[in-house]
PDB file of N, CA and C in Angstrom:
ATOM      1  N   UNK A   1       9.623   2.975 -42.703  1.00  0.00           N
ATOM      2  CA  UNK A   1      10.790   2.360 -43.275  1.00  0.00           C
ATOM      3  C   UNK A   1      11.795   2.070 -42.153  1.00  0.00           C
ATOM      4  N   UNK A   2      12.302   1.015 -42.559  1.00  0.00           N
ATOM      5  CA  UNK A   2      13.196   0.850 -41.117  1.00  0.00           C
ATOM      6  C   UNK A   2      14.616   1.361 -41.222  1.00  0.00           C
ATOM      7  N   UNK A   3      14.782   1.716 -40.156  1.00  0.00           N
ATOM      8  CA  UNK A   3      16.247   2.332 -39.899  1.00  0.00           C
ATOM      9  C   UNK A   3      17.387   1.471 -39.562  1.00  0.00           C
ATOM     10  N   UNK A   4      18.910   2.090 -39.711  1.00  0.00           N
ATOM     11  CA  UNK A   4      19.691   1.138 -39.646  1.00  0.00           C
ATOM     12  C   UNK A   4      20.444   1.960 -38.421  1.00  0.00           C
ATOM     13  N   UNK A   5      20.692   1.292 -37.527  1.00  0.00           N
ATOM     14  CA  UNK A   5      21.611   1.257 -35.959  1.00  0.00           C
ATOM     15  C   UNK A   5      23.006   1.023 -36.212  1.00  0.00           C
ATOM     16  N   UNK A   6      24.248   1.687 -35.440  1.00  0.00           N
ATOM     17  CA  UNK A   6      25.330   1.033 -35.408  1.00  0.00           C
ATOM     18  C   UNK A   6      25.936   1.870 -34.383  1.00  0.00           C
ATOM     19  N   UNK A   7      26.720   1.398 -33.683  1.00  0.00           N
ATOM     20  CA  UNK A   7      27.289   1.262 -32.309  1.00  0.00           C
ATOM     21  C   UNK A   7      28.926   1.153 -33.031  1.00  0.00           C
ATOM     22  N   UNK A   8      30.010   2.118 -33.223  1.00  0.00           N
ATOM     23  CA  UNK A   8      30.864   1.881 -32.842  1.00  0.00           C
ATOM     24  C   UNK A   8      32.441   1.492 -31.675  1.00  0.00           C
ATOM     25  N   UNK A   9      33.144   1.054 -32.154  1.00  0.00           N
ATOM     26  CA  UNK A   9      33.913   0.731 -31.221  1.00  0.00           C
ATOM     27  C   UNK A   9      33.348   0.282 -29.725  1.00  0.00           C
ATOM     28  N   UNK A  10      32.886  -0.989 -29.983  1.00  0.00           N
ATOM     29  CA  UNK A  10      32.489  -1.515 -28.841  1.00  0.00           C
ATOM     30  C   UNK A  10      33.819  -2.508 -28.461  1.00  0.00           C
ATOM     31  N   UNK A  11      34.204  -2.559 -27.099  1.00  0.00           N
ATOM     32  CA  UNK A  11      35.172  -3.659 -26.503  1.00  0.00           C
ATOM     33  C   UNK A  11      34.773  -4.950 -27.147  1.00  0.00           C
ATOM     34  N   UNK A  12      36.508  -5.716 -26.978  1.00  0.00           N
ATOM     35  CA  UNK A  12      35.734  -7.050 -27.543  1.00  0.00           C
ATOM     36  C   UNK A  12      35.336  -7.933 -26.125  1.00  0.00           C
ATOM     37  N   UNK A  13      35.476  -7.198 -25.157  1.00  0.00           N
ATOM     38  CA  UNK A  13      34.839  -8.213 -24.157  1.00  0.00           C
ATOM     39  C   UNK A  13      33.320  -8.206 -23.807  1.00  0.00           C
ATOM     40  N   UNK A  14      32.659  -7.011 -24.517  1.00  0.00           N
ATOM     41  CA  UNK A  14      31.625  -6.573 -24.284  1.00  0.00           C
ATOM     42  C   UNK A  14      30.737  -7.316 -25.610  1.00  0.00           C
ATOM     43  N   UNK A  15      31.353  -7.220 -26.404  1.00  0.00           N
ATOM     44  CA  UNK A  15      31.085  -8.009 -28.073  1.00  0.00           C
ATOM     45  C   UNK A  15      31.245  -9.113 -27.792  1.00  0.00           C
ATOM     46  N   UNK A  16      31.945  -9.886 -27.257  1.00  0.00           N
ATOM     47  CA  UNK A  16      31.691 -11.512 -26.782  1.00  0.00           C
ATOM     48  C   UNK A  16      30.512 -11.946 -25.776  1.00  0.00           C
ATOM     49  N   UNK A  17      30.423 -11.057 -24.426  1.00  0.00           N
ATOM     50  CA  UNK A  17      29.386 -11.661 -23.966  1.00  0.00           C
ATOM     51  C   UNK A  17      28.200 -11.386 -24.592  1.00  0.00           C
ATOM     52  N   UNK A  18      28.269 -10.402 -25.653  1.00  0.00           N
ATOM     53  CA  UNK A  18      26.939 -10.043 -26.185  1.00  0.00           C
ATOM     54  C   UNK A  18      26.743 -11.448 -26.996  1.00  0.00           C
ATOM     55  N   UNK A  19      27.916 -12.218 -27.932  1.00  0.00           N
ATOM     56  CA  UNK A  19      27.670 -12.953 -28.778  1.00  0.00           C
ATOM     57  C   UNK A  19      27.487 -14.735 -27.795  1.00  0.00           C
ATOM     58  N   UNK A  20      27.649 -14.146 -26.989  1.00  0.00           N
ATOM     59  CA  UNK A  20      27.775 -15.277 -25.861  1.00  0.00           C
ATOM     60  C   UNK A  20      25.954 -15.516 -25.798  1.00  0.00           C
ATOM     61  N   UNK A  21      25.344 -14.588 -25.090  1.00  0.00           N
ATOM     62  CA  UNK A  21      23.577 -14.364 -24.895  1.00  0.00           C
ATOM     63  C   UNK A  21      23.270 -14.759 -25.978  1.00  0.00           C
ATOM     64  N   UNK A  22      23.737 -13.849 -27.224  1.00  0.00           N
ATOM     65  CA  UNK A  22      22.666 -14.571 -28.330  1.00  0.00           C
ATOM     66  C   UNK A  22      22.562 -15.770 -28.327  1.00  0.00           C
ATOM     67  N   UNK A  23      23.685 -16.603 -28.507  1.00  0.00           N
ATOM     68  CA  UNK A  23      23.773 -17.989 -28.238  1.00  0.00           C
ATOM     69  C   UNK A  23      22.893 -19.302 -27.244  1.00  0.00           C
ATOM     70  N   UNK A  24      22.970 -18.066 -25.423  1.00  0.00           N
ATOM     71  CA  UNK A  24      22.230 -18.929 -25.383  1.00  0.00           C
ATOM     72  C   UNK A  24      20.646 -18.696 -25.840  1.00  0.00           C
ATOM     73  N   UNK A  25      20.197 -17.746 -26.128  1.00  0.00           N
ATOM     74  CA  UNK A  25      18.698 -17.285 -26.785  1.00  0.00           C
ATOM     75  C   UNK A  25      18.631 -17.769 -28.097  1.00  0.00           C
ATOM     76  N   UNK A  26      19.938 -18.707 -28.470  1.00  0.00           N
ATOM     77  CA  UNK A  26      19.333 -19.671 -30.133  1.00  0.00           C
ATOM     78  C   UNK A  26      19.261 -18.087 -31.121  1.00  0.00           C
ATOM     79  N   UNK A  27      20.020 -16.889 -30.986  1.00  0.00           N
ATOM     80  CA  UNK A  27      19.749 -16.315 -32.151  1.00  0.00           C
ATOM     81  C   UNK A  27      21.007 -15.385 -32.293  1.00  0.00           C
ATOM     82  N   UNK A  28      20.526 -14.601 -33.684  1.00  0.00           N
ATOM     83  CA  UNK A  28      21.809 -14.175 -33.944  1.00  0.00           C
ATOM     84  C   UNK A  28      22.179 -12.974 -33.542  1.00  0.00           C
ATOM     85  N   UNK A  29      23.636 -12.498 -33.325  1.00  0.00           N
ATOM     86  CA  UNK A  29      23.747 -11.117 -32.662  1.00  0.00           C
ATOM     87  C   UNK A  29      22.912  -9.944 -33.041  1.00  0.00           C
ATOM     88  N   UNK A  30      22.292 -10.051 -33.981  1.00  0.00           N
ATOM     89  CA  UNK A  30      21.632  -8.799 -34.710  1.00  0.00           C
ATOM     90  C   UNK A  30      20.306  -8.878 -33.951  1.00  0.00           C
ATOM     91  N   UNK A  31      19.536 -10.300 -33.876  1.00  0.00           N
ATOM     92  CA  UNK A  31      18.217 -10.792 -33.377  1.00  0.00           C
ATOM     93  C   UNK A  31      18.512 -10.286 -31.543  1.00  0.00           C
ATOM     94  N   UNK A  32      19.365 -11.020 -31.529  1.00  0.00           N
ATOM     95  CA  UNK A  32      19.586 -10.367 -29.699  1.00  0.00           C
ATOM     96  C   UNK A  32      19.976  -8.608 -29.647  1.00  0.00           C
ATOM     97  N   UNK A  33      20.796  -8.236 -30.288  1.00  0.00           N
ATOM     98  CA  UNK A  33      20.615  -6.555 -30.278  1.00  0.00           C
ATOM     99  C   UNK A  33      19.212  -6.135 -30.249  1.00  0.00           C
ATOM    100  N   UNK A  34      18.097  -6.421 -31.528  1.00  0.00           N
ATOM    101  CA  UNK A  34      16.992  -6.435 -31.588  1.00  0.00           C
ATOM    102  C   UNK A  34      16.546  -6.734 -30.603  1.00  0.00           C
ATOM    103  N   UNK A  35      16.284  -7.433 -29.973  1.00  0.00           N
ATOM    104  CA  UNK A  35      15.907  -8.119 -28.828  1.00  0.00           C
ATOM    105  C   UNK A  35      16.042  -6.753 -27.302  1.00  0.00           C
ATOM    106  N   UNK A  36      17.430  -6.972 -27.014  1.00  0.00           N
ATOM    107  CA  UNK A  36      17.264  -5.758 -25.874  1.00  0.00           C
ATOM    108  C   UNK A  36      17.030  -4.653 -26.657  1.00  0.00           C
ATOM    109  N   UNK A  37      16.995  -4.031 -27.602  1.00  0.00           N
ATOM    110  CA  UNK A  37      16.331  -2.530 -27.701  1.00  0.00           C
ATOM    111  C   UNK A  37      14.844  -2.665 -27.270  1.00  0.00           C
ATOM    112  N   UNK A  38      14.126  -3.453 -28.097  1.00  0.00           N
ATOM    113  CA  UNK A  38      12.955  -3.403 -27.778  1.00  0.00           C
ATOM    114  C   UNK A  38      12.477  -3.748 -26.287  1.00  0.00           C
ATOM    115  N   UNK A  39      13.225  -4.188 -25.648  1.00  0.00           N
ATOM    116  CA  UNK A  39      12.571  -4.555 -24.407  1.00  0.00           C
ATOM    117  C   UNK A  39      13.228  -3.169 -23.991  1.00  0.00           C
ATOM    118  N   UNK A  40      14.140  -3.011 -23.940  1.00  0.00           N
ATOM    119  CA  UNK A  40      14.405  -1.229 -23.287  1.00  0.00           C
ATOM    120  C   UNK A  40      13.191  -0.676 -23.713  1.00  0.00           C
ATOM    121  N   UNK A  41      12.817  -0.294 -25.167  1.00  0.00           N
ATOM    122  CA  UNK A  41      11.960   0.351 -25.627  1.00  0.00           C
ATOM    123  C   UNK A  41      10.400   0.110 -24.627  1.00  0.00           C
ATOM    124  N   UNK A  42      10.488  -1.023 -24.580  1.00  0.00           N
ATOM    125  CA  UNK A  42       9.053  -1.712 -23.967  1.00  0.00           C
ATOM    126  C   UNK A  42       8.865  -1.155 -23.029  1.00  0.00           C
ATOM    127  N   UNK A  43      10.143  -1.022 -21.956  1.00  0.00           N
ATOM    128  CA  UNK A  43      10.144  -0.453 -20.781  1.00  0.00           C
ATOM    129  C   UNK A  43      10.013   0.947 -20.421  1.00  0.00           C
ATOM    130  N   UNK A  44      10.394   1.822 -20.955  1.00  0.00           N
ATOM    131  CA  UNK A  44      10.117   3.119 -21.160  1.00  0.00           C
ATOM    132  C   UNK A  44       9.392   3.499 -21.632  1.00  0.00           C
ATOM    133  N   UNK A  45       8.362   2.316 -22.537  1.00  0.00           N
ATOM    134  CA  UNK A  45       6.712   3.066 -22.857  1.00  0.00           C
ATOM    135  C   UNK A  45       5.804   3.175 -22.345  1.00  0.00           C
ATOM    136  N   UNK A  46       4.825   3.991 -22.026  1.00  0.00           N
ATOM    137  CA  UNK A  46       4.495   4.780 -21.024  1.00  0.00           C
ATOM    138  C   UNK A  46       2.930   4.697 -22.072  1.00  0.00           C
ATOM    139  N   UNK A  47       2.214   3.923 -21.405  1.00  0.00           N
ATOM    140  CA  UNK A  47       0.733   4.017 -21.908  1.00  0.00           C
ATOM    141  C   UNK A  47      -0.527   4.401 -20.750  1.00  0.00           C
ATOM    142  N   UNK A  48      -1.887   4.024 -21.459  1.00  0.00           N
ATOM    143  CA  UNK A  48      -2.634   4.533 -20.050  1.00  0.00           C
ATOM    144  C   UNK A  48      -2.364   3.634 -18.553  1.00  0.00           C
ATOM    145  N   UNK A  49      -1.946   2.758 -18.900  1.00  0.00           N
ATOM    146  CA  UNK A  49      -2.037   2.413 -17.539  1.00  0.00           C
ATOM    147  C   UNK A  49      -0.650   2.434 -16.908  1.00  0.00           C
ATOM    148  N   UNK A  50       0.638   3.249 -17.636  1.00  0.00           N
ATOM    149  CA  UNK A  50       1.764   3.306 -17.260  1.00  0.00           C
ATOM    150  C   UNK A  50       2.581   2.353 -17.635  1.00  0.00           C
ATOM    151  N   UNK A  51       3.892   2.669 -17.219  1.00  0.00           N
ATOM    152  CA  UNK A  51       5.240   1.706 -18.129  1.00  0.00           C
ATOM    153  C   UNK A  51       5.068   0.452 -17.737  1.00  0.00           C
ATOM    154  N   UNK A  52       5.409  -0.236 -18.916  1.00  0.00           N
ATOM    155  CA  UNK A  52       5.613  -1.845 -18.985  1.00  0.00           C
ATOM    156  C   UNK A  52       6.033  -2.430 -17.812  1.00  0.00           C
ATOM    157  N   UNK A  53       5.449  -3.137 -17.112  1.00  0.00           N
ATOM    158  CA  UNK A  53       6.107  -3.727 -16.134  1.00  0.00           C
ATOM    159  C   UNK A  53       7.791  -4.590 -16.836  1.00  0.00           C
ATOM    160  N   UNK A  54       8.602  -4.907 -15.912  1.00  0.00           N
ATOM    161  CA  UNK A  54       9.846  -5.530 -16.022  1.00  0.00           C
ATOM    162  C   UNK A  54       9.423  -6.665 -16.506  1.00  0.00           C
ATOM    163  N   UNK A  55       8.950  -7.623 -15.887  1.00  0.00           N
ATOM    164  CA  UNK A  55       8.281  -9.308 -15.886  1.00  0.00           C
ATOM    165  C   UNK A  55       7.473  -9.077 -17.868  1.00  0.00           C
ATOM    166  N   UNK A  56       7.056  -8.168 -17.566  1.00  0.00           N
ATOM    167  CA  UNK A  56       6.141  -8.091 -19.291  1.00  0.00           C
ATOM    168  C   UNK A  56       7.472  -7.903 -20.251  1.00  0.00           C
ATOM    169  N   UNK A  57       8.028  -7.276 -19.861  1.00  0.00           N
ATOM    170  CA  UNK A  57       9.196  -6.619 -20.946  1.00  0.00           C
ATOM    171  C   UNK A  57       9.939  -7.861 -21.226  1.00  0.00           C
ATOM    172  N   UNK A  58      10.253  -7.865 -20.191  1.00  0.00           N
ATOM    173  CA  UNK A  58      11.690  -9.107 -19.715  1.00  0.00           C
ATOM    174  C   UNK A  58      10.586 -10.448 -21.007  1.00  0.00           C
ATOM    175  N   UNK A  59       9.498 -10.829 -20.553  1.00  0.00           N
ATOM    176  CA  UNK A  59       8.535 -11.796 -21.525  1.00  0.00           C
ATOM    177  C   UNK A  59       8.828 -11.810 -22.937  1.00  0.00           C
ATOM    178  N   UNK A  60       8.777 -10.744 -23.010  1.00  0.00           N
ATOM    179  CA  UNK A  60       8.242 -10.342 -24.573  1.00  0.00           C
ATOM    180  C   UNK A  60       9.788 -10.675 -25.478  1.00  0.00           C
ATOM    181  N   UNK A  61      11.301 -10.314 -24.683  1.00  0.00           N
ATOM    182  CA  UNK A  61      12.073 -10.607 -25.167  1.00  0.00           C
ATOM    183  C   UNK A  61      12.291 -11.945 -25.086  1.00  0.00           C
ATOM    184  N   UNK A  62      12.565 -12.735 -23.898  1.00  0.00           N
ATOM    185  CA  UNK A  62      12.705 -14.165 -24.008  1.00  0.00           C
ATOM    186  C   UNK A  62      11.828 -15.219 -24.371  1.00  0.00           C
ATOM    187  N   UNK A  63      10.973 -14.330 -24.865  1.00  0.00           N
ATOM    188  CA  UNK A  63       9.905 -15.166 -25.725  1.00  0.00           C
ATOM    189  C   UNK A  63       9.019 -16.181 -24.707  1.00  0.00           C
ATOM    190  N   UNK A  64       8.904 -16.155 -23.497  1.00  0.00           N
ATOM    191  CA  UNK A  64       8.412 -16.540 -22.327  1.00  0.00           C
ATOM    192  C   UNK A  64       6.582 -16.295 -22.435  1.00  0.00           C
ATOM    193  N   UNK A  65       6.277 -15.309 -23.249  1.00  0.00           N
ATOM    194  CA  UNK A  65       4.911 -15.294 -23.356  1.00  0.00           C
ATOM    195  C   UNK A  65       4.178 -15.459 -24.955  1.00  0.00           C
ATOM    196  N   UNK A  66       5.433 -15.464 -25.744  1.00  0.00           N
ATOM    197  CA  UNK A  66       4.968 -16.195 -27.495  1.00  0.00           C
ATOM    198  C   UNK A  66       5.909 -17.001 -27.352  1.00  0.00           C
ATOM    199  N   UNK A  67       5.811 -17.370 -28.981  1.00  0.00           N
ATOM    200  CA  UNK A  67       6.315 -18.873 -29.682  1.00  0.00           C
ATOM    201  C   UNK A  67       7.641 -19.037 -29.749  1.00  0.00           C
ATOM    202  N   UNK A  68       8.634 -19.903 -30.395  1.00  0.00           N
ATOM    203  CA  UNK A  68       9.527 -19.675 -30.580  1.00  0.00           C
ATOM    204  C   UNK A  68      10.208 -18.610 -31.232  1.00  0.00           C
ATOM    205  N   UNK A  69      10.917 -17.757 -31.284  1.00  0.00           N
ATOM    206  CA  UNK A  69      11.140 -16.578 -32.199  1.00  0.00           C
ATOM    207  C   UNK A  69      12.566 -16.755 -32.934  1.00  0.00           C
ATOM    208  N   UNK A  70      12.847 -16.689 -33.753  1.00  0.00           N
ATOM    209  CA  UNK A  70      13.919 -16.596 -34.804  1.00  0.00           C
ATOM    210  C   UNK A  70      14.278 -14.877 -34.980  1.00  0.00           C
ATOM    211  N   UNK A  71      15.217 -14.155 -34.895  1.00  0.00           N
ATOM    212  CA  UNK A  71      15.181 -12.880 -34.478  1.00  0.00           C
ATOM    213  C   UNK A  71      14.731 -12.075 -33.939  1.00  0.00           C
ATOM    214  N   UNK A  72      13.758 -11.061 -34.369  1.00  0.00           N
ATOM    215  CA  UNK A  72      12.527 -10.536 -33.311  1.00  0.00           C
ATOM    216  C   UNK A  72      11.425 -10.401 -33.682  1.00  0.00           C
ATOM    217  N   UNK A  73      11.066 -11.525 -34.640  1.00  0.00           N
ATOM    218  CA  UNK A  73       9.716 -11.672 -35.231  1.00  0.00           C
ATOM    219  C   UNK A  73       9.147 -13.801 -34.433  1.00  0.00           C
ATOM    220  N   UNK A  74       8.351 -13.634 -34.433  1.00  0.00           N
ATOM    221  CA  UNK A  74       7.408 -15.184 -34.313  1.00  0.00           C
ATOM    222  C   UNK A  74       7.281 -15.641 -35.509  1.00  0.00           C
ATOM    223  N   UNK A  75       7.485 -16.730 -35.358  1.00  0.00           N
ATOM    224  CA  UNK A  75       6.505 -17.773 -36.930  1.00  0.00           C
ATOM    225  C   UNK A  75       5.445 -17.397 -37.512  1.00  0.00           C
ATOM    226  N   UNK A  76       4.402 -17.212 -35.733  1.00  0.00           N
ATOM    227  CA  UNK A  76       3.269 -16.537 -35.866  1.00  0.00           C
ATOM    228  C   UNK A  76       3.141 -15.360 -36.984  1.00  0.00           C
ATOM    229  N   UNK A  77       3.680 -14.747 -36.628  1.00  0.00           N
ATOM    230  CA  UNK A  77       4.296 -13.191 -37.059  1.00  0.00           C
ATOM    231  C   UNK A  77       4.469 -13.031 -38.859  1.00  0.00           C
ATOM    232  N   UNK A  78       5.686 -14.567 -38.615  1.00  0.00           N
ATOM    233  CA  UNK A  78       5.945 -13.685 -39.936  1.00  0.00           C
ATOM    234  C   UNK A  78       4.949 -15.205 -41.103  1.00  0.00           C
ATOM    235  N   UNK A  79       4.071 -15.375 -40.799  1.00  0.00           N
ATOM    236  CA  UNK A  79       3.389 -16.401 -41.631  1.00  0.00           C
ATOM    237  C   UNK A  79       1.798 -15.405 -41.677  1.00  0.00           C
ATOM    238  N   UNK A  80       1.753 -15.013 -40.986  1.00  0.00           N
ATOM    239  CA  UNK A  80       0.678 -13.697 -40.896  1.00  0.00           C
ATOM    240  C   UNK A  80       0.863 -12.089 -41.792  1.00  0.00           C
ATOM    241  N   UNK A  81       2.131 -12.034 -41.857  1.00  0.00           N
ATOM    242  CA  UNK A  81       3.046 -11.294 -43.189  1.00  0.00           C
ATOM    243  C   UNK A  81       2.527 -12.167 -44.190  1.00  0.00           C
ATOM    244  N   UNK A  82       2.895 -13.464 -44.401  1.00  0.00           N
ATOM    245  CA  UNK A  82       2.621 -14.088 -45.579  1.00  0.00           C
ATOM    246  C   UNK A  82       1.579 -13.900 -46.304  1.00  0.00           C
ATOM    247  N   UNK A  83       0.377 -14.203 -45.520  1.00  0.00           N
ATOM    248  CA  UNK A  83      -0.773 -14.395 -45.639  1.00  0.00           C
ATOM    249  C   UNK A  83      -1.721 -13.210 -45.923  1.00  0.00           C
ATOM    250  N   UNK A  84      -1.230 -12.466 -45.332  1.00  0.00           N
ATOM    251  CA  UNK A  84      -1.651 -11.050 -45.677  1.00  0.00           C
ATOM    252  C   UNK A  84      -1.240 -10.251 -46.914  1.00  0.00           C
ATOM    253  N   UNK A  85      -0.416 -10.702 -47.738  1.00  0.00           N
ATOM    254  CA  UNK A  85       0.396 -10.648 -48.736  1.00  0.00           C
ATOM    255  C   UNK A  85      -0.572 -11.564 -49.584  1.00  0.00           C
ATOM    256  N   UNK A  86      -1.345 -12.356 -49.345  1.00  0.00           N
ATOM    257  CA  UNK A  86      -2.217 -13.454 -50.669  1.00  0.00           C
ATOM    258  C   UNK A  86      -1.415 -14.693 -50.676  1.00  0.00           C
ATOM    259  N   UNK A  87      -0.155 -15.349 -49.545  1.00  0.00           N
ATOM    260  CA  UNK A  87       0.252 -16.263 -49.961  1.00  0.00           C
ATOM    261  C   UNK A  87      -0.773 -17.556 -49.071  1.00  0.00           C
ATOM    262  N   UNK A  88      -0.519 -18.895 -50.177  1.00  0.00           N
ATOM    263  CA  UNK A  88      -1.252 -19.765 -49.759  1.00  0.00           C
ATOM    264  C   UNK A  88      -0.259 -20.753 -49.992  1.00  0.00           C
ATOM    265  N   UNK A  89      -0.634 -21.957 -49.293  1.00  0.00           N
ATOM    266  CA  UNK A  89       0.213 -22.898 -49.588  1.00  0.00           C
ATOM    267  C   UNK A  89      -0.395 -23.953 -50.547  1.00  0.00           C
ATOM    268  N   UNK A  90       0.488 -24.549 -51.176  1.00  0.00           N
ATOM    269  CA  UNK A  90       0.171 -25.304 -52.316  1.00  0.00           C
ATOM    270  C   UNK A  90      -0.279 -26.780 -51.543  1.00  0.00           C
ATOM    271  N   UNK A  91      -1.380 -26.901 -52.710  1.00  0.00           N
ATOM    272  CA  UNK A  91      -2.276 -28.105 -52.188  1.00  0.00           C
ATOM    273  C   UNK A  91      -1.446 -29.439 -51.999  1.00  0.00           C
ATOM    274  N   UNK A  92       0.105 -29.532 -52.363  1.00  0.00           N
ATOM    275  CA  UNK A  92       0.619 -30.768 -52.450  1.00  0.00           C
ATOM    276  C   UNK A  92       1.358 -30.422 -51.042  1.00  0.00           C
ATOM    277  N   UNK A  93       1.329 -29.763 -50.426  1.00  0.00           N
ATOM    278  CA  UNK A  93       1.861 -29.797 -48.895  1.00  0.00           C
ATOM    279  C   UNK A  93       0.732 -30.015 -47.896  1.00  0.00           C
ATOM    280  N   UNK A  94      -0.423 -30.286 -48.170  1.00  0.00           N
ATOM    281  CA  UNK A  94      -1.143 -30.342 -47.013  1.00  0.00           C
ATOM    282  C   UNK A  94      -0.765 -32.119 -47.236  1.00  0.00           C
ATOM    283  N   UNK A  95      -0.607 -33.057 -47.796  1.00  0.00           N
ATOM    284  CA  UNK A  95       0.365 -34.485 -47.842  1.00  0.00           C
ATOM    285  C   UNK A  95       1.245 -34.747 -47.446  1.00  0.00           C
ATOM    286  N   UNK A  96       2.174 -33.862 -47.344  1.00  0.00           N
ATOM    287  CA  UNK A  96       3.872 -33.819 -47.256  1.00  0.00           C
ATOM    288  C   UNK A  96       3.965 -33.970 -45.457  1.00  0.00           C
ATOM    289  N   UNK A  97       4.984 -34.947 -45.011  1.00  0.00           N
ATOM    290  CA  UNK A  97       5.034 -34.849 -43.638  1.00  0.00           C
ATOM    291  C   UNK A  97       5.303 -33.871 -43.325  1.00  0.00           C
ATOM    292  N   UNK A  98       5.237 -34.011 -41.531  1.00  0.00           N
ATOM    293  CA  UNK A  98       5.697 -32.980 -40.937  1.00  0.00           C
ATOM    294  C   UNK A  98       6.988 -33.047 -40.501  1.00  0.00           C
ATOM    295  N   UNK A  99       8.230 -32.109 -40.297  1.00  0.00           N
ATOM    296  CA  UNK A  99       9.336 -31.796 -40.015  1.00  0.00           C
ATOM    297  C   UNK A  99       9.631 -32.912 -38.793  1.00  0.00           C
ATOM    298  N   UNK A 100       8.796 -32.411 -37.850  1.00  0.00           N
ATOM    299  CA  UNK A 100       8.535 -33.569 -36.723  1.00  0.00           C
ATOM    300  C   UNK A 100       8.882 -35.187 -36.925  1.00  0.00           C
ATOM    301  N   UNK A 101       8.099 -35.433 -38.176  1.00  0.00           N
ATOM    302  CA  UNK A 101       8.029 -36.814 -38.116  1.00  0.00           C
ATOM    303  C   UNK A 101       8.998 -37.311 -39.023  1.00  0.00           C
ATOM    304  N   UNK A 102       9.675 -36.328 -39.969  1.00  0.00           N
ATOM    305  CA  UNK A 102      10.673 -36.706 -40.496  1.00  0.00           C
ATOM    306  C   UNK A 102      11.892 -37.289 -39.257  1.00  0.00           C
ATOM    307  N   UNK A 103      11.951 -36.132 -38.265  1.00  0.00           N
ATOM    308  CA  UNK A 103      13.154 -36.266 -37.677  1.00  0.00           C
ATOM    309  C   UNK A 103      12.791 -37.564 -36.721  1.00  0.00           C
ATOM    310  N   UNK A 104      11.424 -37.733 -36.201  1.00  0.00           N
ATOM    311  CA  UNK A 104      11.322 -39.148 -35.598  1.00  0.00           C
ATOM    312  C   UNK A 104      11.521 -40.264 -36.008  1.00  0.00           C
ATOM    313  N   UNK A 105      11.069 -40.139 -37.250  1.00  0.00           N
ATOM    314  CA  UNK A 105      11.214 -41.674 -38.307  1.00  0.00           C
ATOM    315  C   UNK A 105      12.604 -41.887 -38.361  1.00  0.00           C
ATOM    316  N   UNK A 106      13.631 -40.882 -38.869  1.00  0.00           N
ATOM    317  CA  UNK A 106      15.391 -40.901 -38.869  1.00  0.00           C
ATOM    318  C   UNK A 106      15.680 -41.183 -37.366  1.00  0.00           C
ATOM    319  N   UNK A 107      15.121 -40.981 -36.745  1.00  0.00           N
ATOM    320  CA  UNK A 107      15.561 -41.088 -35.285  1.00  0.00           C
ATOM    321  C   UNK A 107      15.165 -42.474 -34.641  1.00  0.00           C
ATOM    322  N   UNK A 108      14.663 -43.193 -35.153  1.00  0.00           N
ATOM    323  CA  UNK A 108      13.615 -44.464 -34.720  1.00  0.00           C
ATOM    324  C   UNK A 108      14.218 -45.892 -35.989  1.00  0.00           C
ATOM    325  N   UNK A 109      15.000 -44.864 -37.447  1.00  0.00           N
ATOM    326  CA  UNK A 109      15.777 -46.282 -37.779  1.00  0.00           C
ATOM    327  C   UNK A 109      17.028 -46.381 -37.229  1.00  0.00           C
ATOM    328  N   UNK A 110      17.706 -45.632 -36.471  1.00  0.00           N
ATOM    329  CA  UNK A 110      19.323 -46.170 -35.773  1.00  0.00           C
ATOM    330  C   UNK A 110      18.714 -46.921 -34.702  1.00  0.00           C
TER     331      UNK A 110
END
């Protein structure tokens, strides 16, 4: 079950550049908190062949070695939740454009 974190009385200069990073990492302060724990975490785990290298850790948060990430899960990730759950997608979306080509087509009548 997951646990809930909280950090009081943090500076607000320390709370801005934090909200500053998320920003530029496209996510939200909670996703970037998420974000450096686990790579701390990453780094201090200690398996057979010894702790995470930096370059692996440092990866895994900036998403440098998966997909795009939306907090601290992948698309990958959480469509593999889905699916594992019995969800399928309905036969009238394998028709339906793609997101992609919506935004090209709007982009191609101005």
């Amino acid at each position: 079950m997951p646990v809930n974190l909280s950090i009081k009385d943090v500076p607000d200069d320390l709370a801005e550049r934090l909200r500053q990073r998320a920003a530029r990492h496209h996510r939200s302060l909670q996703g970037e908190l998420m974000a450096i724990v686990e790579q701390a975490s990453l780094m201090e785990s200690a398996g057979p062949a010894g702790p995470v290298p930096a370059a692996a850790a440092a990866a895994a948060v900036t998403g440098a070695a998966r997909s795009w990430t939306q907090g601290w899960k992948t698309v990958e990730q959480l469509m593999a939740e889905r699916q594992a759950r019995g969800w399928k997608p309905h036969a009238s979306l394998a028709s339906a454009p793609l997101g992609v080509d919506i935004i090209r087509a709007d982009r191609d009548s101005r």
